[in-house]
N, C-alpha and C. Protein backbone atom coordinates (compact mmCIF):
# COMPACT_ATOMS: atom_id res chain seq x y z
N UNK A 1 -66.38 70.57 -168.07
CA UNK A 1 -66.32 69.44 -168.98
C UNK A 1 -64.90 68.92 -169.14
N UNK A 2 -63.85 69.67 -169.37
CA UNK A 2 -62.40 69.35 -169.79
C UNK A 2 -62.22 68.88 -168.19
N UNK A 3 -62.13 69.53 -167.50
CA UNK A 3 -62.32 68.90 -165.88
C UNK A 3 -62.51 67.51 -165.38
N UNK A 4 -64.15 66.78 -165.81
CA UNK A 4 -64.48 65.68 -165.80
C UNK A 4 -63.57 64.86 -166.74
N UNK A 5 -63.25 65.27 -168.13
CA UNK A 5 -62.34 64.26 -168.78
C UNK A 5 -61.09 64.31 -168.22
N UNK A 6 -60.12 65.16 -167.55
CA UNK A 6 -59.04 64.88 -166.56
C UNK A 6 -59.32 64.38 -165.73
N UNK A 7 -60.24 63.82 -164.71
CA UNK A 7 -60.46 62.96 -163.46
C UNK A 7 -60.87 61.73 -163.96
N UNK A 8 -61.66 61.68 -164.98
CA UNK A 8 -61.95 60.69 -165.86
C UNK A 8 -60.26 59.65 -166.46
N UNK A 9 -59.71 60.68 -167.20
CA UNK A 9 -58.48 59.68 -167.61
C UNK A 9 -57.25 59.60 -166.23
N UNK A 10 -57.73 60.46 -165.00
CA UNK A 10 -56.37 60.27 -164.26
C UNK A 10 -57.04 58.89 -163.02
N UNK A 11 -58.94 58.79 -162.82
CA UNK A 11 -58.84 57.31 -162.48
C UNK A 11 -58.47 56.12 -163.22
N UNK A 12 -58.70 56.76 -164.59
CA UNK A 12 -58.70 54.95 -165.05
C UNK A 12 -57.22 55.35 -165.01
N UNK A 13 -55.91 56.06 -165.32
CA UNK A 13 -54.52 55.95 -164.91
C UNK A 13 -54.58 55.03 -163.46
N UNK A 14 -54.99 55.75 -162.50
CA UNK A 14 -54.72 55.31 -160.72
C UNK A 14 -55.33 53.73 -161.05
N UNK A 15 -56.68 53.90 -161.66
CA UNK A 15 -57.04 52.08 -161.85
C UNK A 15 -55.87 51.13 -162.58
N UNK A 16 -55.54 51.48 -163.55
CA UNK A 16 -54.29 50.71 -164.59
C UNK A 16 -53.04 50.47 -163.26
N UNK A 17 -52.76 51.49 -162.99
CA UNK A 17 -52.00 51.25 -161.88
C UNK A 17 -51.93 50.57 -160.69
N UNK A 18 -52.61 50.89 -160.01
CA UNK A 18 -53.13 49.33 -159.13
C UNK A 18 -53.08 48.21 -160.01
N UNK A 19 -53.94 47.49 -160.80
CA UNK A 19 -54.70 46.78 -160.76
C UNK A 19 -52.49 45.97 -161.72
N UNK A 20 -51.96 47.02 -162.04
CA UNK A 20 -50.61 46.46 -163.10
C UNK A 20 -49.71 46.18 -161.84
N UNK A 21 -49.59 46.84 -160.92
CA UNK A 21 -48.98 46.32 -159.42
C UNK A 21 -49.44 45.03 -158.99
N UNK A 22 -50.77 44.62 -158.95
CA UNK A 22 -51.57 43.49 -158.16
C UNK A 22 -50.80 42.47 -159.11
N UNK A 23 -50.74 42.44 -160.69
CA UNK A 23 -50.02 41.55 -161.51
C UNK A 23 -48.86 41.19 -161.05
N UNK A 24 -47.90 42.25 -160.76
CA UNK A 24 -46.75 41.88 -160.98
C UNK A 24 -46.20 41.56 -158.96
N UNK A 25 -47.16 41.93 -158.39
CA UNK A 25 -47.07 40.87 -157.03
C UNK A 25 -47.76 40.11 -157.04
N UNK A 26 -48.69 38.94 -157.92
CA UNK A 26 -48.83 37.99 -158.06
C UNK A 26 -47.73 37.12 -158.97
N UNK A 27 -47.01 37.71 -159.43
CA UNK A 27 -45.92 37.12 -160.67
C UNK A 27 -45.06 37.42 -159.55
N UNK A 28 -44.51 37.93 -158.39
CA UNK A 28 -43.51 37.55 -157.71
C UNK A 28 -43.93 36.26 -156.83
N UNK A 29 -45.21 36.64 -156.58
CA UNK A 29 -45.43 35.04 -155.81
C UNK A 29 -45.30 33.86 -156.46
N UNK A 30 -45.83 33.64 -157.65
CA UNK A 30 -45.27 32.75 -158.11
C UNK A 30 -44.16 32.38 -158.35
N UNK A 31 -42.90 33.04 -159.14
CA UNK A 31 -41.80 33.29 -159.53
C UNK A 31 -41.17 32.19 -157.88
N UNK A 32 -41.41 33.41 -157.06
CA UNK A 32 -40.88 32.27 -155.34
C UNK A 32 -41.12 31.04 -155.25
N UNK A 33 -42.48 30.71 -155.70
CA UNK A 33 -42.84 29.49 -155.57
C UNK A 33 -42.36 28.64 -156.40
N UNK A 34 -42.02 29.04 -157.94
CA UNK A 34 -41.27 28.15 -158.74
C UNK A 34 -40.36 27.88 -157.98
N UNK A 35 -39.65 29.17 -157.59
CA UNK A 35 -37.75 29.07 -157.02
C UNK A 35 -37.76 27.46 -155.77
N UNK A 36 -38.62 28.37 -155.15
CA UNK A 36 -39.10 26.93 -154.06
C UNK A 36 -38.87 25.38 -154.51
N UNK A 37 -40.13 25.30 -155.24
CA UNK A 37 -39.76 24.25 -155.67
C UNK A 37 -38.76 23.63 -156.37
N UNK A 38 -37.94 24.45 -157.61
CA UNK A 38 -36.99 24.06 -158.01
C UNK A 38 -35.81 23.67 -156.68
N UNK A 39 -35.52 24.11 -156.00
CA UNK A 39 -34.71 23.79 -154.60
C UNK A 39 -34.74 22.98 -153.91
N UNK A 40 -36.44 22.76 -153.63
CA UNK A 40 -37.04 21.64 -152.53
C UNK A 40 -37.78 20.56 -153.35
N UNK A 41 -37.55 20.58 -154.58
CA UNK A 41 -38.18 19.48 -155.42
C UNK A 41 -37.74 18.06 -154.98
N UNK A 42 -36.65 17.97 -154.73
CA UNK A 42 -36.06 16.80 -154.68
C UNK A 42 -36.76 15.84 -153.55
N UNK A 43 -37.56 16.42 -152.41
CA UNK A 43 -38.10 16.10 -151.74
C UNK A 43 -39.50 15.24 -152.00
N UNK A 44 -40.14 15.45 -153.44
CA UNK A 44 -40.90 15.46 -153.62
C UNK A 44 -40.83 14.84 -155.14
N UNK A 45 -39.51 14.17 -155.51
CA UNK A 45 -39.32 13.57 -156.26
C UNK A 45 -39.09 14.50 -158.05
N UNK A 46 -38.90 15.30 -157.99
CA UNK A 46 -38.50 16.23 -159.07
C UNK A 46 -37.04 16.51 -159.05
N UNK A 47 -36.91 16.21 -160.34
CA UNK A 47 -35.22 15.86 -160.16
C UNK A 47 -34.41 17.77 -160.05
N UNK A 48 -33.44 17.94 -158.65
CA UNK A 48 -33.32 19.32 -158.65
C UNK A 48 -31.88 19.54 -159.54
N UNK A 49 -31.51 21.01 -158.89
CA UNK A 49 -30.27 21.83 -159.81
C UNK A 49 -29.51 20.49 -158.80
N UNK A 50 -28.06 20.93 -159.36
CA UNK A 50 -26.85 20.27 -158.64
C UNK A 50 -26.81 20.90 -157.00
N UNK A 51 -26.46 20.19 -156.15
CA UNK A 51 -26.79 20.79 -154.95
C UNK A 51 -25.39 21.59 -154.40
N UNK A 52 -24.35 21.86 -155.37
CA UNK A 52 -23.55 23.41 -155.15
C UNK A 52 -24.47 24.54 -154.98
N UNK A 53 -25.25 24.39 -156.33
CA UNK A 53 -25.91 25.64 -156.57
C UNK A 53 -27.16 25.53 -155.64
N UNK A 54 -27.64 24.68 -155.31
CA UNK A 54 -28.51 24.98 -154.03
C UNK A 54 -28.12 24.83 -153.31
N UNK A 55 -27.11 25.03 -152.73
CA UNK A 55 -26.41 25.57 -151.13
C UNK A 55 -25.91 27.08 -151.50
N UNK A 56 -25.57 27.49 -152.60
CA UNK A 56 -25.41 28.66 -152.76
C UNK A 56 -26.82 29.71 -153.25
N UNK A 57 -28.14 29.07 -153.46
CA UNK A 57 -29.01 30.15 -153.54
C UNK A 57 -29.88 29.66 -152.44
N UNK A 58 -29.66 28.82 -150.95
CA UNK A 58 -30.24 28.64 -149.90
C UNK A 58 -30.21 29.98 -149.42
N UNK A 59 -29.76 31.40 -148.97
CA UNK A 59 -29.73 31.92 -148.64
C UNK A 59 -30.75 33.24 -148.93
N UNK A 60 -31.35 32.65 -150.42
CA UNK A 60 -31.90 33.36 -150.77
C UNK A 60 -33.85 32.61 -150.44
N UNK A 61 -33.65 31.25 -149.36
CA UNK A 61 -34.95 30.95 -149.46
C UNK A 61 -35.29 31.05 -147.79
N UNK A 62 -34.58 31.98 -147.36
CA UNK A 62 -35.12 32.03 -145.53
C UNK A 62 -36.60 32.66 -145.54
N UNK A 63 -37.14 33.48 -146.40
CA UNK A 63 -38.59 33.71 -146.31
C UNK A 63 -39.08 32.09 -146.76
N UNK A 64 -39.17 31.88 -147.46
CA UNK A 64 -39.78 30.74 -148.09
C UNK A 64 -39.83 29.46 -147.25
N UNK A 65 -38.70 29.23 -146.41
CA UNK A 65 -38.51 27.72 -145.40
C UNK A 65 -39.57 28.63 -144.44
N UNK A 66 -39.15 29.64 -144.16
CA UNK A 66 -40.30 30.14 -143.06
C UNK A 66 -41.49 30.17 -143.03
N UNK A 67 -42.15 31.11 -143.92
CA UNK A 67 -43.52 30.37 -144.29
C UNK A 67 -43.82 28.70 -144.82
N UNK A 68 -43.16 27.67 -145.24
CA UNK A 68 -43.34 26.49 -145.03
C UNK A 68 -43.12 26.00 -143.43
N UNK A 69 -42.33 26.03 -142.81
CA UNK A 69 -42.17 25.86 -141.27
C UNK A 69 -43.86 26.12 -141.22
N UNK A 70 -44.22 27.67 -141.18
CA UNK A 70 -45.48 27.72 -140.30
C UNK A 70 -46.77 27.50 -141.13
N UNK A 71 -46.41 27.19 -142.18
CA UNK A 71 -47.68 26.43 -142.51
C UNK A 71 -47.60 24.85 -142.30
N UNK A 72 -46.52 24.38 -141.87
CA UNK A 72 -46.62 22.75 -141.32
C UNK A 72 -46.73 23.03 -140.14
N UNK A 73 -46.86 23.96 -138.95
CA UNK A 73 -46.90 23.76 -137.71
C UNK A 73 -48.33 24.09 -137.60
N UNK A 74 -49.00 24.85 -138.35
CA UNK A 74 -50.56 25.55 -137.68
C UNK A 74 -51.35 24.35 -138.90
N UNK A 75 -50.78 23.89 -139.78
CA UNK A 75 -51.27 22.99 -140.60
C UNK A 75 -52.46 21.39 -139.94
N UNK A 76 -53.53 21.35 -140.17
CA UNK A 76 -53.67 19.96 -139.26
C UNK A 76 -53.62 19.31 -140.24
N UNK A 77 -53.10 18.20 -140.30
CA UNK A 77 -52.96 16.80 -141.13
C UNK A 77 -53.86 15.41 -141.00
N UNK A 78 -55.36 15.69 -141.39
CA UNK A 78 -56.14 14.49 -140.90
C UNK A 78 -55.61 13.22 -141.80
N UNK A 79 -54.97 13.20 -142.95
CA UNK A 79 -54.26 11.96 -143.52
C UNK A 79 -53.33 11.01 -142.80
N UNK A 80 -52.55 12.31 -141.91
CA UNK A 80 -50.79 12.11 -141.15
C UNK A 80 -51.65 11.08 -140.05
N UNK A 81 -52.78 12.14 -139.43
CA UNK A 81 -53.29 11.63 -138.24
C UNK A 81 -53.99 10.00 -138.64
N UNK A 82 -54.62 9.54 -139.59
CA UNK A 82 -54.97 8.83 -139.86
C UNK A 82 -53.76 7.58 -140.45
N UNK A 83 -53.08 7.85 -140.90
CA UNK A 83 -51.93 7.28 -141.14
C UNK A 83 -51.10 6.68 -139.90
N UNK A 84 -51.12 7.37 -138.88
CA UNK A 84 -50.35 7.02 -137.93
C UNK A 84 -51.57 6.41 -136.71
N UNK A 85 -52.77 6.08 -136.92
CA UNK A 85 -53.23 5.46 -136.04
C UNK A 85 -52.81 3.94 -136.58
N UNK A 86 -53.25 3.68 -138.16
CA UNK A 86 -52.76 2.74 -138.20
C UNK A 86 -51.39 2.20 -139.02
N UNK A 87 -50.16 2.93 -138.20
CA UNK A 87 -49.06 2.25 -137.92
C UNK A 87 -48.44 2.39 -139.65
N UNK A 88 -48.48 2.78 -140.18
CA UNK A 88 -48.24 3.55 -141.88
C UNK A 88 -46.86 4.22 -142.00
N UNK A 89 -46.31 3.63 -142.85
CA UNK A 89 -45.17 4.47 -142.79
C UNK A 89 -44.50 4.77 -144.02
């Protein structure tokens, strides 16, 4: 009996645990994605930091241009494609 209540409180521990990890690597993904955008906003019409300071925390977004790179290269664009048949710019 004391047995079952130690395996008992040490899954739901191992469960709390996972499930408090899965949080806080979803709160880093986001967190990046803010950073992202705060950087690359300007592109997109959001007014950014002074661009000292984003040439000095560019270094910190080589994951981030990378996965954008390859999600615009494997990306298909039926708007772009449609846009550019007729002559849109």
């Amino acid at each position: 009996m004391v047995e079952d209540i130690k395996a008992f409180f040490k899954g739901f521990g191992g469960s709390f645990k996972d499930q408090s990890t899965e949080y806080i690597e979803f709160e880093e993904r986001e967190l990046e994605n803010v950073f992202a955008l705060i950087l690359m906003g300007s592109f997109i019409g959001i007014p950014s930091p002074p661009t000292t300071l984003v040439v000095r925390l560019m270094p910190h977004m080589v994951r981030e241009l990378y996965v954008m790179q390859q999600r615009a290269v494997n990306m298909d664009d039926i708007f772009g494609e449609i846009a550019g048949m007729f002559d849109i710019d």
